[in-house]
C-alpha atoms as a PDB file:
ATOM      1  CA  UNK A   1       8.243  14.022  -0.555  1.00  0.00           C
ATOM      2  CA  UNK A   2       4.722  14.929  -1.897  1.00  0.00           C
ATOM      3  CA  UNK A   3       3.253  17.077   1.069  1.00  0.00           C
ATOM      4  CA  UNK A   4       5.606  19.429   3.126  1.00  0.00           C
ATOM      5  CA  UNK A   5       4.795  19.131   6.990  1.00  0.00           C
ATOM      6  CA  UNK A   6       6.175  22.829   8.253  1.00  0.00           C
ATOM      7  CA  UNK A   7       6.710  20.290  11.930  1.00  0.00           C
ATOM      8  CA  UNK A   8       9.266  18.673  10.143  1.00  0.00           C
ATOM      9  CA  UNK A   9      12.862  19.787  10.452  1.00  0.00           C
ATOM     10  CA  UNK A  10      15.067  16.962   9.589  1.00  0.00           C
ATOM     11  CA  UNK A  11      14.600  14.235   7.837  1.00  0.00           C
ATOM     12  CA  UNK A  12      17.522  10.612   7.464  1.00  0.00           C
ATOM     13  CA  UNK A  13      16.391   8.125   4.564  1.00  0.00           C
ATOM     14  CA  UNK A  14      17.828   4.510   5.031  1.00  0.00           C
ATOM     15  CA  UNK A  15      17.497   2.755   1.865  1.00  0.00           C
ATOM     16  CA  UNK A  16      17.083  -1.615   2.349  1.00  0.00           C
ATOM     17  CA  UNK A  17      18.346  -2.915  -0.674  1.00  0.00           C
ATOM     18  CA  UNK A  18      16.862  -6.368  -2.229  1.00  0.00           C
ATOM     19  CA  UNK A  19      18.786  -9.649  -2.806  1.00  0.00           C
ATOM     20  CA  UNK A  20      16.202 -12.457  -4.208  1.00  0.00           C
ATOM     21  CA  UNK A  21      13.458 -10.589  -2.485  1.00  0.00           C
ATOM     22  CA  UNK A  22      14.875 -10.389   0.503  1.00  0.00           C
ATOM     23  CA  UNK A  23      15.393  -7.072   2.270  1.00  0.00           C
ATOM     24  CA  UNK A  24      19.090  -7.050   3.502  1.00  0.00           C
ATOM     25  CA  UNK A  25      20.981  -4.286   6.099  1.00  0.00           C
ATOM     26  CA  UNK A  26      19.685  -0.813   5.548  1.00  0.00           C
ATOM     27  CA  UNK A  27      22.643   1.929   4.659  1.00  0.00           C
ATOM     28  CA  UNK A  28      21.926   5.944   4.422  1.00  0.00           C
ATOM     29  CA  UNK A  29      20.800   6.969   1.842  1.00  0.00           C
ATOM     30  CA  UNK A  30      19.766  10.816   2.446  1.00  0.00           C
ATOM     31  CA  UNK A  31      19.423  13.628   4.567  1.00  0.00           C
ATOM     32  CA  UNK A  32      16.713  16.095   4.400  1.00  0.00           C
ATOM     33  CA  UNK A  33      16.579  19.457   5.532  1.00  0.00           C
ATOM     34  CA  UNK A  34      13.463  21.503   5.843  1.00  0.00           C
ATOM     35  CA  UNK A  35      13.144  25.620   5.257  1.00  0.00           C
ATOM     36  CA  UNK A  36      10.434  27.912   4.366  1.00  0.00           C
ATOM     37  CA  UNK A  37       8.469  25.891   1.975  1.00  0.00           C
ATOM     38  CA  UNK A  38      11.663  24.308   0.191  1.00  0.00           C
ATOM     39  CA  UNK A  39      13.653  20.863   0.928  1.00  0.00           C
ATOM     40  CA  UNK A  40      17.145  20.269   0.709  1.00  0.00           C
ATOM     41  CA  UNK A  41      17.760  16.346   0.167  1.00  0.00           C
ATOM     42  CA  UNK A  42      21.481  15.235  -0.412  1.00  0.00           C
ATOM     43  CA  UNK A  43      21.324  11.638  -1.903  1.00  0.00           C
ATOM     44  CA  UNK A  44      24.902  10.139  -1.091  1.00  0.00           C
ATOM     45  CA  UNK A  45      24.363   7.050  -3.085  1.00  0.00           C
ATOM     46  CA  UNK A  46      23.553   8.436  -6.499  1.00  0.00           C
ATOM     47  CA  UNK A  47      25.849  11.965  -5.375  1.00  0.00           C
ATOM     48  CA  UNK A  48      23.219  14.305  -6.306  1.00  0.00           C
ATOM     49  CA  UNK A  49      20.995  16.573  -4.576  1.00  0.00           C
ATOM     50  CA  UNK A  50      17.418  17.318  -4.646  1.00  0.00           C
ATOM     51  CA  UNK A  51      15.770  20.750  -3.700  1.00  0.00           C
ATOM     52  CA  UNK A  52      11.944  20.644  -3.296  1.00  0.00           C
ATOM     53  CA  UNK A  53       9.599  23.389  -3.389  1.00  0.00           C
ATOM     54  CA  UNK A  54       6.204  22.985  -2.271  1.00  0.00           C
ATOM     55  CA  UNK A  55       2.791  25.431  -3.235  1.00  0.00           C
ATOM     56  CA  UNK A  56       2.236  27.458   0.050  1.00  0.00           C
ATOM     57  CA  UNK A  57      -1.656  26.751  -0.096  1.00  0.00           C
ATOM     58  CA  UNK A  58      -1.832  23.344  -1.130  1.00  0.00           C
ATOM     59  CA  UNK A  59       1.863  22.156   0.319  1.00  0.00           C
ATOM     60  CA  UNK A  60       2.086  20.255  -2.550  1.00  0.00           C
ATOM     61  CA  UNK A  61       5.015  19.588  -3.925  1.00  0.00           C
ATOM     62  CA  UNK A  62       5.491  22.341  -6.696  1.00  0.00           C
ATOM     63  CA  UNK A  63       8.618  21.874  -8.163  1.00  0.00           C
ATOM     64  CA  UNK A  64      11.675  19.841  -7.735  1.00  0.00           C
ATOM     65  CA  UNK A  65      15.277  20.683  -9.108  1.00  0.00           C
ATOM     66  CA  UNK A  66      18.112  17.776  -9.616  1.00  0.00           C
ATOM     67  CA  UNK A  67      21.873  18.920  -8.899  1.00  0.00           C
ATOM     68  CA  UNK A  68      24.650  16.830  -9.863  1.00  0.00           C
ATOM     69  CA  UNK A  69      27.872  16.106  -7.953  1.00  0.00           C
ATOM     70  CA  UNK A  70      29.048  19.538  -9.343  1.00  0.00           C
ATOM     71  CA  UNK A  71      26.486  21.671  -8.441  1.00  0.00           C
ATOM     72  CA  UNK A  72      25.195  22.134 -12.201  1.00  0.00           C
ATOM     73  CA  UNK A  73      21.040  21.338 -12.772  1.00  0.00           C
ATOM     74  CA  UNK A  74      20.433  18.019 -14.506  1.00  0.00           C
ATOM     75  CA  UNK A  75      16.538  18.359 -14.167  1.00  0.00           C
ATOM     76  CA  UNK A  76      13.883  20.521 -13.195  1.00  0.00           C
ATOM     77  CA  UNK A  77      10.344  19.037 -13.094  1.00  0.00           C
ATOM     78  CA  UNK A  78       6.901  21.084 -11.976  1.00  0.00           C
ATOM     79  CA  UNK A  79       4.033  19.410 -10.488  1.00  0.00           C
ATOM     80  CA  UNK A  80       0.319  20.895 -10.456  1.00  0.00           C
ATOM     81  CA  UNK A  81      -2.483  19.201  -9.089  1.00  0.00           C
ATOM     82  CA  UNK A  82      -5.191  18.383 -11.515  1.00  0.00           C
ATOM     83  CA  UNK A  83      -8.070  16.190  -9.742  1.00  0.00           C
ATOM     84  CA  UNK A  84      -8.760  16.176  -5.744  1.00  0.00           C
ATOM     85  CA  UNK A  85     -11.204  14.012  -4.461  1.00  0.00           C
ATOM     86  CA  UNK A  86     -11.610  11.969  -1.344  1.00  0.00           C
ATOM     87  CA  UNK A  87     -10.211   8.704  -1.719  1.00  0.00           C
ATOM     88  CA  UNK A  88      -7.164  10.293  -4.628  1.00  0.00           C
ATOM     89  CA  UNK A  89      -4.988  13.148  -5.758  1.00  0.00           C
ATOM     90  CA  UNK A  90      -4.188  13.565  -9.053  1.00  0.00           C
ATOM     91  CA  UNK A  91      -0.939  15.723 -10.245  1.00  0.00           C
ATOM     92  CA  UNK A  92       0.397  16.434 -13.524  1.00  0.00           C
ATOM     93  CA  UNK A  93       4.454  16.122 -13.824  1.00  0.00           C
ATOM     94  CA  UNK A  94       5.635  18.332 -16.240  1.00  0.00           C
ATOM     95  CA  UNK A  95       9.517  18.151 -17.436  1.00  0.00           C
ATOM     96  CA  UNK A  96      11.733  21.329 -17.385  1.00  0.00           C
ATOM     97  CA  UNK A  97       9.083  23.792 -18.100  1.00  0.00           C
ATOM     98  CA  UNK A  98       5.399  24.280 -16.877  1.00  0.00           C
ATOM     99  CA  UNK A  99       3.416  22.848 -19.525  1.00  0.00           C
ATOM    100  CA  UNK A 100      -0.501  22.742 -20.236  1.00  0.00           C
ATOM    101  CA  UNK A 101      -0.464  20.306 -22.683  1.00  0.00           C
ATOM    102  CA  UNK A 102       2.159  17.487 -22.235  1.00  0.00           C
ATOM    103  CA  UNK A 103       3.593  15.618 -18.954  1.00  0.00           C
ATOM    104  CA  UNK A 104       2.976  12.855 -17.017  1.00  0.00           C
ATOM    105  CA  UNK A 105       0.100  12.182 -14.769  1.00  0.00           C
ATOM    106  CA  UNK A 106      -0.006  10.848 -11.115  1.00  0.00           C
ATOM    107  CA  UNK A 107      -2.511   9.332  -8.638  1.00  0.00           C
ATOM    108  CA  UNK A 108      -2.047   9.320  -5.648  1.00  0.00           C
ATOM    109  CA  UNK A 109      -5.045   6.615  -3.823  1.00  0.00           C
ATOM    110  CA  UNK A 110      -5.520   6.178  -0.207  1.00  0.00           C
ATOM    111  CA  UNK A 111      -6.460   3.308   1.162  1.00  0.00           C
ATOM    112  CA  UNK A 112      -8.950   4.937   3.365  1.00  0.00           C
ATOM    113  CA  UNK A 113     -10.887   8.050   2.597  1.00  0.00           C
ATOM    114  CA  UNK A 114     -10.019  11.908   3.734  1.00  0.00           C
ATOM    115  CA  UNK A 115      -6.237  11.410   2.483  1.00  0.00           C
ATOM    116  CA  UNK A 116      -5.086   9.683   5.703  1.00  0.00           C
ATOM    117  CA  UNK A 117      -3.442   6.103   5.517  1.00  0.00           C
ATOM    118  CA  UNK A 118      -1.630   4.551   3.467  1.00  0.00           C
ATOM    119  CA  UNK A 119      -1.515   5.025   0.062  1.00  0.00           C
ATOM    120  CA  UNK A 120      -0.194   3.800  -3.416  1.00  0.00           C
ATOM    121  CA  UNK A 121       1.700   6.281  -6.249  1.00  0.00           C
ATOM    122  CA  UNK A 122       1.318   5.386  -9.760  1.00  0.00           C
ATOM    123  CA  UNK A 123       1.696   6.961 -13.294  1.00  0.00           C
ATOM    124  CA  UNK A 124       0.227   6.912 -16.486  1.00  0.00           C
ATOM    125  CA  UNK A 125       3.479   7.145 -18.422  1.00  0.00           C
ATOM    126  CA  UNK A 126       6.214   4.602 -17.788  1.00  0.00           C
ATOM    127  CA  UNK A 127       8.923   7.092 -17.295  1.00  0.00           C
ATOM    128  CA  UNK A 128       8.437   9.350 -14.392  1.00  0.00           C
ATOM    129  CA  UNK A 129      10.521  11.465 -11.655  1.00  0.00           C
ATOM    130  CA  UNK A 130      10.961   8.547  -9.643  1.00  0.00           C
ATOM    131  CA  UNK A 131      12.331   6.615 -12.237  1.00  0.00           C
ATOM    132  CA  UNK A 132      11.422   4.330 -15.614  1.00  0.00           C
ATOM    133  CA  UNK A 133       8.554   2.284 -14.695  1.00  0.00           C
ATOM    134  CA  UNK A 134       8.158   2.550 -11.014  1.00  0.00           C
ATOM    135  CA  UNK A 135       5.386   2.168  -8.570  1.00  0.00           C
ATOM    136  CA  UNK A 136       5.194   3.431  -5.314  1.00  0.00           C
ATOM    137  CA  UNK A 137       3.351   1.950  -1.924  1.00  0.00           C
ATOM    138  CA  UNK A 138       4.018   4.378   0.404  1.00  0.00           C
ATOM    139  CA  UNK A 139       3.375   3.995   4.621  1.00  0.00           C
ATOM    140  CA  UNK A 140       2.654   6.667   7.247  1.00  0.00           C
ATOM    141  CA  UNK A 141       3.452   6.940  10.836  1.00  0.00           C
ATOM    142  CA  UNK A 142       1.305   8.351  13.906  1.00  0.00           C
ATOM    143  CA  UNK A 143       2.086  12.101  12.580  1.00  0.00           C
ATOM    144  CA  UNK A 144       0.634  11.393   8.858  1.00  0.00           C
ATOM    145  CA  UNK A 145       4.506  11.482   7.056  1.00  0.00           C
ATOM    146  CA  UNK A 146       5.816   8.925   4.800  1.00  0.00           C
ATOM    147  CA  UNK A 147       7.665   6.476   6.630  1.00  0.00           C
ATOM    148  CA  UNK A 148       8.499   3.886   4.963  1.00  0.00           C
ATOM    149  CA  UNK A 149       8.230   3.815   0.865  1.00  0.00           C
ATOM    150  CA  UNK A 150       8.362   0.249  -1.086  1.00  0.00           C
ATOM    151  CA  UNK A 151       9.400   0.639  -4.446  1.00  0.00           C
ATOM    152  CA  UNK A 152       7.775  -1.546  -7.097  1.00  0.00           C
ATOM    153  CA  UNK A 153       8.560  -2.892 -10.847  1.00  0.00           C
ATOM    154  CA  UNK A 154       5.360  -1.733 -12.945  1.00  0.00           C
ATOM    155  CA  UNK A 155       6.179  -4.365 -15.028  1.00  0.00           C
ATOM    156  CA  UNK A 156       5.562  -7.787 -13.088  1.00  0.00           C
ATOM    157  CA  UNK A 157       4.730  -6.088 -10.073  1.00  0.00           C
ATOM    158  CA  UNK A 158       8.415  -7.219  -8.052  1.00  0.00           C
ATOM    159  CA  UNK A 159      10.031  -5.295  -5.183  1.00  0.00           C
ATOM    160  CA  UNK A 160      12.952  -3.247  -6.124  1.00  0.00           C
ATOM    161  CA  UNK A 161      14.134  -1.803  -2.869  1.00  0.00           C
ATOM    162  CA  UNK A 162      12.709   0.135   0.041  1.00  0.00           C
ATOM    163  CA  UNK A 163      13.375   3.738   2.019  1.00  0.00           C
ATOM    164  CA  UNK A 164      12.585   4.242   5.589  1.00  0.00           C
ATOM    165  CA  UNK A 165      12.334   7.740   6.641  1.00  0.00           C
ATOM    166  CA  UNK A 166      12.896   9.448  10.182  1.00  0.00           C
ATOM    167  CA  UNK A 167      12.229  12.454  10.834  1.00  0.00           C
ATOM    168  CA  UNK A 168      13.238  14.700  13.489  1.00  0.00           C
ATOM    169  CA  UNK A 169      10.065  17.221  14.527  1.00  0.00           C
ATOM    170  CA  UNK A 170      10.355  20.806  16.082  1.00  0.00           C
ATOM    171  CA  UNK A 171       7.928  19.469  18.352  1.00  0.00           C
ATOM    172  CA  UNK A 172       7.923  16.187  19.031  1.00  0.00           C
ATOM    173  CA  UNK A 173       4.350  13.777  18.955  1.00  0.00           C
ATOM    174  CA  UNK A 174       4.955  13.537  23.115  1.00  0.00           C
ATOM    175  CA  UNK A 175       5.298  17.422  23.288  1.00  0.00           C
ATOM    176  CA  UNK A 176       1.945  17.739  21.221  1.00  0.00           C
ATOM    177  CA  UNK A 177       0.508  15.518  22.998  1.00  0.00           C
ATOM    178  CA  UNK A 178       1.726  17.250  26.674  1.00  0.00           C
ATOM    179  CA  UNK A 179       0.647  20.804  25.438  1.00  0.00           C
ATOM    180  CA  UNK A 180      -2.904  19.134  24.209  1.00  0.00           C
ATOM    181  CA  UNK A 181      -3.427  17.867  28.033  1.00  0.00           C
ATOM    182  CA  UNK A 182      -1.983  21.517  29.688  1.00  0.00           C
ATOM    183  CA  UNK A 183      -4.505  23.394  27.236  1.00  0.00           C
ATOM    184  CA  UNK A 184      -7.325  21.124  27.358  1.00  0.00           C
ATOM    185  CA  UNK A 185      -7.473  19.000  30.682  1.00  0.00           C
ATOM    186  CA  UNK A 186      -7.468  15.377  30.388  1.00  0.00           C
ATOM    187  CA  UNK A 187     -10.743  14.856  28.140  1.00  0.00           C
END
């Protein structure tokens, strides 16, 4: 999770694994939840868990720690964002400590200007915090959050596997929509 969306209080990831290309039953994968800024994500298949922390002005992700089964930090990576422009967001991952000078940068392009739509993740580096040579085509639902997330081999370009996120709103896109029509009449 890039962007933290303070609607968002729980969040199930289904991960479709890939047999010769094709995508086969979808298992759990995670569960999110969603607190003041920060993200707890338990990842049952891998038996670690993630704790996000996003930048209160941006809510971009800032940092991200990486438990293992035991409770004991494996990794701790920081994220700043270095370029903003219409059409792409460009962050800097940096690896246990804040750092100025090395790291590994990430562009985030949309397929459609003003950062709404879809959008593809890539880095300059071959090993990032998604893993060693990975690519990213992310898709959004009506509310603007990651739905679904392909996962892609940098290398010849091949599907790996994909996660399909559902989220659980304080308010739900029906409620918005009700409260929109109470405030505001039916124009």
């Amino acid at each position: 999770m890039l962007f933290y969306n303070p609607n968002i209080r729980r969040k199930i990831t289904y991960k479709r694994p890939l047999i010769f290309g094709k995508p086969q039953e979808r298992v759990l994968y995670s569960y999110s939840i969603f607190e003041n800024l920060e993200v707890i994500e338990i990842v049952f298949d891998e038996k670690i868990t993630n704790k996000y922390q996003y930048n209160i002005e941006s809510k971009f992700l800032d940092s991200l720690r990486v438990y293992d089964r035991n409770n004991e930090l494996k990794r701790k990576y920081f994220f700043d964002i270095t370029k903003q422009e219409d059409n792409f967001l460009e962050f800097k991952e940096s690896y246990f400590k804040r750092d100025n000078q090395a790291g590994c940068y990430g562009k985030l392009l949309y397929e459609t200007s003003g950062h709404k739509g879809n959008c593809n993740l890539t880095f300059h580096r071959v090993d990032s915090f998604l893993g060693y040579k990975i690519k990213l085509k992310i898709f959004r639902n009506n509310c603007g959050d990651f739905s679904v997330e392909e996962y892609y081999s940098e290398k010849n370009d091949e599907l790996q596997y994909i996660l399909e996120n559902e989220f659980e709103y304080f308010e739900s896109e029906l409620e918005v929509r009700a409260k929109n029509i109470l405030r505001n009449g039916w124009n």
